[in-house]
Protein backbone atom coordinates (compact mmCIF):
# COMPACT_ATOMS: atom_id res chain seq x y z
CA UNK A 1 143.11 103.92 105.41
CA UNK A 2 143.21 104.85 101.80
CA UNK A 3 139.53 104.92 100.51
CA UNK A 4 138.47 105.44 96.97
CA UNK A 5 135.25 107.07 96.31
CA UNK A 6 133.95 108.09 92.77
CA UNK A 7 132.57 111.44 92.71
CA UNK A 8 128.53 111.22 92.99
CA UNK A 9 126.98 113.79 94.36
CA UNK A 10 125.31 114.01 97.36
CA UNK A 11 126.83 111.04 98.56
CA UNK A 12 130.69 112.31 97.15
CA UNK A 13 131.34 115.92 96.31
CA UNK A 14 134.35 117.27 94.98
CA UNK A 15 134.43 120.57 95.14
CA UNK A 16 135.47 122.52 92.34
CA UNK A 17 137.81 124.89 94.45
CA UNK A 18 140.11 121.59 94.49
CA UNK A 19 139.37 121.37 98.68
CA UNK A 20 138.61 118.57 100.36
CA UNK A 21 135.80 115.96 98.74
CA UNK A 22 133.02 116.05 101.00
CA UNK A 23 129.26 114.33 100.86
CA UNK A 24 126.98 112.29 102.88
CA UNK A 25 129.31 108.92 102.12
CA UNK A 26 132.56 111.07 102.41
CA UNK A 27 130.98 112.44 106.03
CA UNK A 28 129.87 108.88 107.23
CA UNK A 29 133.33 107.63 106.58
CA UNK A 30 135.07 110.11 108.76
CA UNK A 31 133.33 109.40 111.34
CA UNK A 32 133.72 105.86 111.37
CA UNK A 33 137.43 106.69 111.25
CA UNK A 34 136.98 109.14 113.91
CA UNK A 35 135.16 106.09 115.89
CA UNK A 36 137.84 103.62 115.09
CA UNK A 37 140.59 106.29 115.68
CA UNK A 38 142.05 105.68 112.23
CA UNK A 39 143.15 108.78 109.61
CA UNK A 40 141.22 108.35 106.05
CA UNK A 41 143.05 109.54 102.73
CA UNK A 42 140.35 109.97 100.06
CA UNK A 43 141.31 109.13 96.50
CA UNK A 44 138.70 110.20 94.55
CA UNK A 45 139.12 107.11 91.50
CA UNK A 46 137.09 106.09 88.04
CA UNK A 47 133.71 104.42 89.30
CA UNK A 48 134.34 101.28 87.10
CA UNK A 49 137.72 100.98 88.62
CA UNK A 50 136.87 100.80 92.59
CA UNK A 51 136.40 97.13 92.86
CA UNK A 52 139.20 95.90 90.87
CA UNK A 53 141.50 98.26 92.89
CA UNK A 54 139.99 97.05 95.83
CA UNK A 55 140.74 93.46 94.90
CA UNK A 56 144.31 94.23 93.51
CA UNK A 57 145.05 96.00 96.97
CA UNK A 58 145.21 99.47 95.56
CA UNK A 59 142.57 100.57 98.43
CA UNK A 60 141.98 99.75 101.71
CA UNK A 61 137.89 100.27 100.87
CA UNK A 62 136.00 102.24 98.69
CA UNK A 63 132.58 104.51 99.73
CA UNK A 64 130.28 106.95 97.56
CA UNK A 65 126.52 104.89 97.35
CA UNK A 66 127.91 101.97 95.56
CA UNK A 67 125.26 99.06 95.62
CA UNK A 68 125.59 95.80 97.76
CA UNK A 69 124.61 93.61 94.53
CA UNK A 70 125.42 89.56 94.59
CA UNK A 71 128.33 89.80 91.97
CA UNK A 72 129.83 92.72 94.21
CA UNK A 73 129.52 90.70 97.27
CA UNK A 74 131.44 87.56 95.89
CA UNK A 75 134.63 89.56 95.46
CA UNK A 76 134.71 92.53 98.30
CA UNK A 77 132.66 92.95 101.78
CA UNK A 78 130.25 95.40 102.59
CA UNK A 79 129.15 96.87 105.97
CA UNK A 80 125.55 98.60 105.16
CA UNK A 81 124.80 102.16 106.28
CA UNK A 82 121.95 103.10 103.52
CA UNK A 83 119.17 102.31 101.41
CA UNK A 84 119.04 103.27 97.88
CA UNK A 85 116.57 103.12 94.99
CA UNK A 86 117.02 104.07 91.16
CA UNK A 87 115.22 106.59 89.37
CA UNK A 88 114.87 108.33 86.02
CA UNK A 89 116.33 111.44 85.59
CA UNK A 90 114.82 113.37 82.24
CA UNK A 91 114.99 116.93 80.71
CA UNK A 92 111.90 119.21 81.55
CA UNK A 93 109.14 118.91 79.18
CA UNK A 94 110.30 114.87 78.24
CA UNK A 95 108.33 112.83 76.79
CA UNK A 96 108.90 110.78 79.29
CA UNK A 97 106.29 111.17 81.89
CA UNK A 98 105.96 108.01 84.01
CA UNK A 99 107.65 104.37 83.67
CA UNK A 100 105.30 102.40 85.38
CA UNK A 101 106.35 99.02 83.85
CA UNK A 102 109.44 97.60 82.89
CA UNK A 103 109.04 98.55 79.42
CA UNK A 104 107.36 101.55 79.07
CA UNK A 105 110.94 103.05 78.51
CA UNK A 106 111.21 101.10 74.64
CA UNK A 107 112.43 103.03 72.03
CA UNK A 108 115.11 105.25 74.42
CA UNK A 109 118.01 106.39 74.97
CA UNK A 110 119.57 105.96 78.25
CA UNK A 111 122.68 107.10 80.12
CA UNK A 112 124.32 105.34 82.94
CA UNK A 113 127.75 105.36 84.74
CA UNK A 114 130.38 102.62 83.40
CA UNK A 115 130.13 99.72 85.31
CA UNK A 116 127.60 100.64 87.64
CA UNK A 117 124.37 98.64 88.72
CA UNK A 118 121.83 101.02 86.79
CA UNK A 119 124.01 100.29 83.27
CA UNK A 120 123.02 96.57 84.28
CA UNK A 121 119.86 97.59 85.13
CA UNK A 122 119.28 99.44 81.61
CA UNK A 123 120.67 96.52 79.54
CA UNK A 124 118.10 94.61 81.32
CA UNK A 125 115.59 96.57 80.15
CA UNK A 126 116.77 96.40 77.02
CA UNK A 127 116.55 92.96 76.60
CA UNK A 128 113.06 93.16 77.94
CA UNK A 129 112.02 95.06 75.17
CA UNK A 130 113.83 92.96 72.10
CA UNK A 131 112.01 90.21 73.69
CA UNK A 132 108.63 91.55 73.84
CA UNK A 133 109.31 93.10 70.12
CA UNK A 134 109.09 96.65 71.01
CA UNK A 135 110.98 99.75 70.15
CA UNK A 136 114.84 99.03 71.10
CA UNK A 137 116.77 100.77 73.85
CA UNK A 138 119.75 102.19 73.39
CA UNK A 139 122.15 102.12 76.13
CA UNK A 140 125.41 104.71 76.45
CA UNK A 141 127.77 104.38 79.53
CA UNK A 142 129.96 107.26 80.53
CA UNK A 143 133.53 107.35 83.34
CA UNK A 144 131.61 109.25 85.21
CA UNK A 145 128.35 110.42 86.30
CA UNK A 146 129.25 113.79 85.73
CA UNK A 147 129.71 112.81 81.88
CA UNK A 148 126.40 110.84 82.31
CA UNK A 149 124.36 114.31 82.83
CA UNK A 150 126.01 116.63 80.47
CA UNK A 151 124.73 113.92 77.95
CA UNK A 152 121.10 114.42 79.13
CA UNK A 153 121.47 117.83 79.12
CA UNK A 154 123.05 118.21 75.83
CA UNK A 155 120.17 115.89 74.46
CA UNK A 156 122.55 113.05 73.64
CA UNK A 157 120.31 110.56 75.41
CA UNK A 158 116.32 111.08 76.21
CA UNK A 159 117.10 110.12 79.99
CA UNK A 160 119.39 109.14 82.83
CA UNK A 161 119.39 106.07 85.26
CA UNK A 162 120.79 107.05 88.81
CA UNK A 163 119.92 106.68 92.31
CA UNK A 164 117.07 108.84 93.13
CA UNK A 165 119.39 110.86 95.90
CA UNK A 166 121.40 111.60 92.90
CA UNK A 167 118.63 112.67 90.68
CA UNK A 168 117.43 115.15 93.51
CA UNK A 169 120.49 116.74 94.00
CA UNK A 170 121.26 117.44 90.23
CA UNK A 171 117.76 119.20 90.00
CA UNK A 172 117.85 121.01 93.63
CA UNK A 173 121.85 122.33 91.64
CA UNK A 174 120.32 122.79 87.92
CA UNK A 175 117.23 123.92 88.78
CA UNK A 176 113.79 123.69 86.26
CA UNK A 177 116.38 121.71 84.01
CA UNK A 178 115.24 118.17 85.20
CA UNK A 179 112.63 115.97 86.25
CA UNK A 180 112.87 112.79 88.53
CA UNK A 181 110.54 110.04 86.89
CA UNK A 182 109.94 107.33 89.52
CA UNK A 183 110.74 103.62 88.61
CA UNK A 184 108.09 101.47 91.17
CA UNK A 185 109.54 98.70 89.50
CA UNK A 186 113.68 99.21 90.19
CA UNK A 187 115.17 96.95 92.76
CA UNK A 188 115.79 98.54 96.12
CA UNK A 189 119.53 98.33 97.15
CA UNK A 190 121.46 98.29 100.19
CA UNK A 191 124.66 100.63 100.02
CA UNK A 192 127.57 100.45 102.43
CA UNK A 193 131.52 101.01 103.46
CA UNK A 194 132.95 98.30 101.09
CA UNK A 195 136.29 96.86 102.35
CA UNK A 196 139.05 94.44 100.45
CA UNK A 197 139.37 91.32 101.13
CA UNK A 198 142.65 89.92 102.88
CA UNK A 199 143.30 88.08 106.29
CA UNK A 200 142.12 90.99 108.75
CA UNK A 201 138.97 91.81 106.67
CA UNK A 202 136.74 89.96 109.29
CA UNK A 203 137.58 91.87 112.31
CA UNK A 204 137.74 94.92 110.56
CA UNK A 205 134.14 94.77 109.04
CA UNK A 206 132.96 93.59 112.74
CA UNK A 207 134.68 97.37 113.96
CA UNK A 208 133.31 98.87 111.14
CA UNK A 209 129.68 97.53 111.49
CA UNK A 210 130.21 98.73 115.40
CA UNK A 211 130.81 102.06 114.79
CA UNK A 212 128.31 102.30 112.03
CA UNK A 213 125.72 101.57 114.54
CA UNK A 214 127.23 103.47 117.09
CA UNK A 215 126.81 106.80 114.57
CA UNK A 216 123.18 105.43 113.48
CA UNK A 217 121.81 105.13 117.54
CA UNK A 218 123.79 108.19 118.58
CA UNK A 219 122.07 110.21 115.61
CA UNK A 220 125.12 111.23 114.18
CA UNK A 221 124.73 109.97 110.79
CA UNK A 222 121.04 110.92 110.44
CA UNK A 223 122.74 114.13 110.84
CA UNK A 224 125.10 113.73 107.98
CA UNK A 225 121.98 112.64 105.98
CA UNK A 226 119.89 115.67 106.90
CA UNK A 227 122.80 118.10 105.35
CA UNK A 228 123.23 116.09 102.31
CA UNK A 229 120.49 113.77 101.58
CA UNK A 230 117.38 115.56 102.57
CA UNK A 231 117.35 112.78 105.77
CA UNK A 232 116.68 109.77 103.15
CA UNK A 233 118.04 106.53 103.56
CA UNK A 234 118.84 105.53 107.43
CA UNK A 235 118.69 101.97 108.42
CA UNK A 236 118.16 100.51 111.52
CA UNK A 237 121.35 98.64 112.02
CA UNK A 238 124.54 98.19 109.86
CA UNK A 239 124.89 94.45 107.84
CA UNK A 240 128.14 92.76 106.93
CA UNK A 241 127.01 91.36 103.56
CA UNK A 242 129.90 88.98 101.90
CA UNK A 243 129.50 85.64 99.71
CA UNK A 244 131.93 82.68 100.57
CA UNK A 245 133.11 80.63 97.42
CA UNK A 246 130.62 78.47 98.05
CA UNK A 247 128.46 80.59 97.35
CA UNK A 248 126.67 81.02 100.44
CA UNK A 249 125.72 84.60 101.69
CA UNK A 250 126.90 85.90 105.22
CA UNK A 251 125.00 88.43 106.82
CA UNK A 252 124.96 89.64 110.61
């Protein structure tokens, strides 16, 4: 299988040494493979490109904490092997102590990965706060997430939106540089093994979803998540998550 996985650490690591990427998402995947007795080449790819390469046929499937979301789900399949939430990622000493509602966050500047679900999330909010006639947000997408926090820390945007796994390992690498700020308020995501879609996608999600519970009842991905995700995230059982053209969802 040729998987594409944009770099986003914890869940995709590439090291700097040029070895092997590696991460909790990277991990998971070999082991399904292992499972499934299938060989994985990792193409580590542009975030905002995954799903239209998945789509043109470029990749077999893609990994690295991307978010089951309903316009995703119309286009590619997704088996589930996570649960992810957003946070705020600011500079020590912010201004920016708490975001309790929607917009306390007015009058920012905020940084998010091209194409990914907290940019949406972020133009959201800024739309939120035009309509309520409050201080504008300003929203600045970067290729990659790396990009994304050498804006925050050169003080080219007051914060960062990114999972909250993310956040924590940026601060446990940088550390007193950065602060998580919790958003209550962020949707809560499911994040999975995303696959094209062609005539064998089906079965293959059905031996996917298989071995991804196999892993999750044998404890071998809460494993993978204790080494790179301080153990946060584990579901109960894997979900094939797909929308038909009619726009029905299918789940199982």
């Amino acid at each position: 299988m040729t998987i594409a996985a944009a770099t986003y650490p914890p869940a995709v690591i590439e090291p700097a040494d040029g070895a092997a990427p590696t991460g909790w998402d990277i991990e998971n995947v070999r082991q399904i493979a292992a499972v499934l007795g299938l060989k994985v080449n990792i193409k580590i790819a542009p975030f905002d490109g995954i799903i239209a390469g998945l789509q043109a046929g470029r990749y077999d499937a893609a990994t690295g904490e991307i978010y089951a979301t309903p316009e995703r789900t119309k286009t590619v399949t997704f088996v589930t092997n996570h649960a992810s939430a957003d946070a705020l990622m600011v500079p020590v000493g912010s201004k920016i102590t708490s975001a309790d509602t929607e917009t306390d966050l007015c009058g920012h500047t905020l940084a998010a990965s091209l194409g990914s679900a907290e940019a949406a999330l972020a133009q959201k909010l800024a739309g939120k706060c035009k309509s309520a006639g409050k201080g504008a947000i300003t929203v600045k997408t970067f290729k990659s997430q790396a990009e994304v926090n050498l804006a925050l820390k050169g003080s080219r945007v007051d914060a960062a939106v990114s999972s909250a796994s993310q956040v924590a390992y940026v601060m446990s690498q940088a550390k007193n540089q950065f602060e998580l700020v919790e958003l209550p308020w962020a949707p809560k995501y499911k994040t999975g093994f995303v696959l094209a879609r062609n005539a064998d996608t089906e079965k293959f999600a059905k031996a996917v979803q298989a071995a991804t519970d196999h892993l999750i009842e044998s404890g071998e991905l809460q494993k993978i998540l204790d080494k790179f995700n301080a153990g946060q995230g584990l579901i109960e059982k894997a979900e094939i998550l797909s929308t038909a053209a009619d726009g029905s969802t299918g789940s199982n």
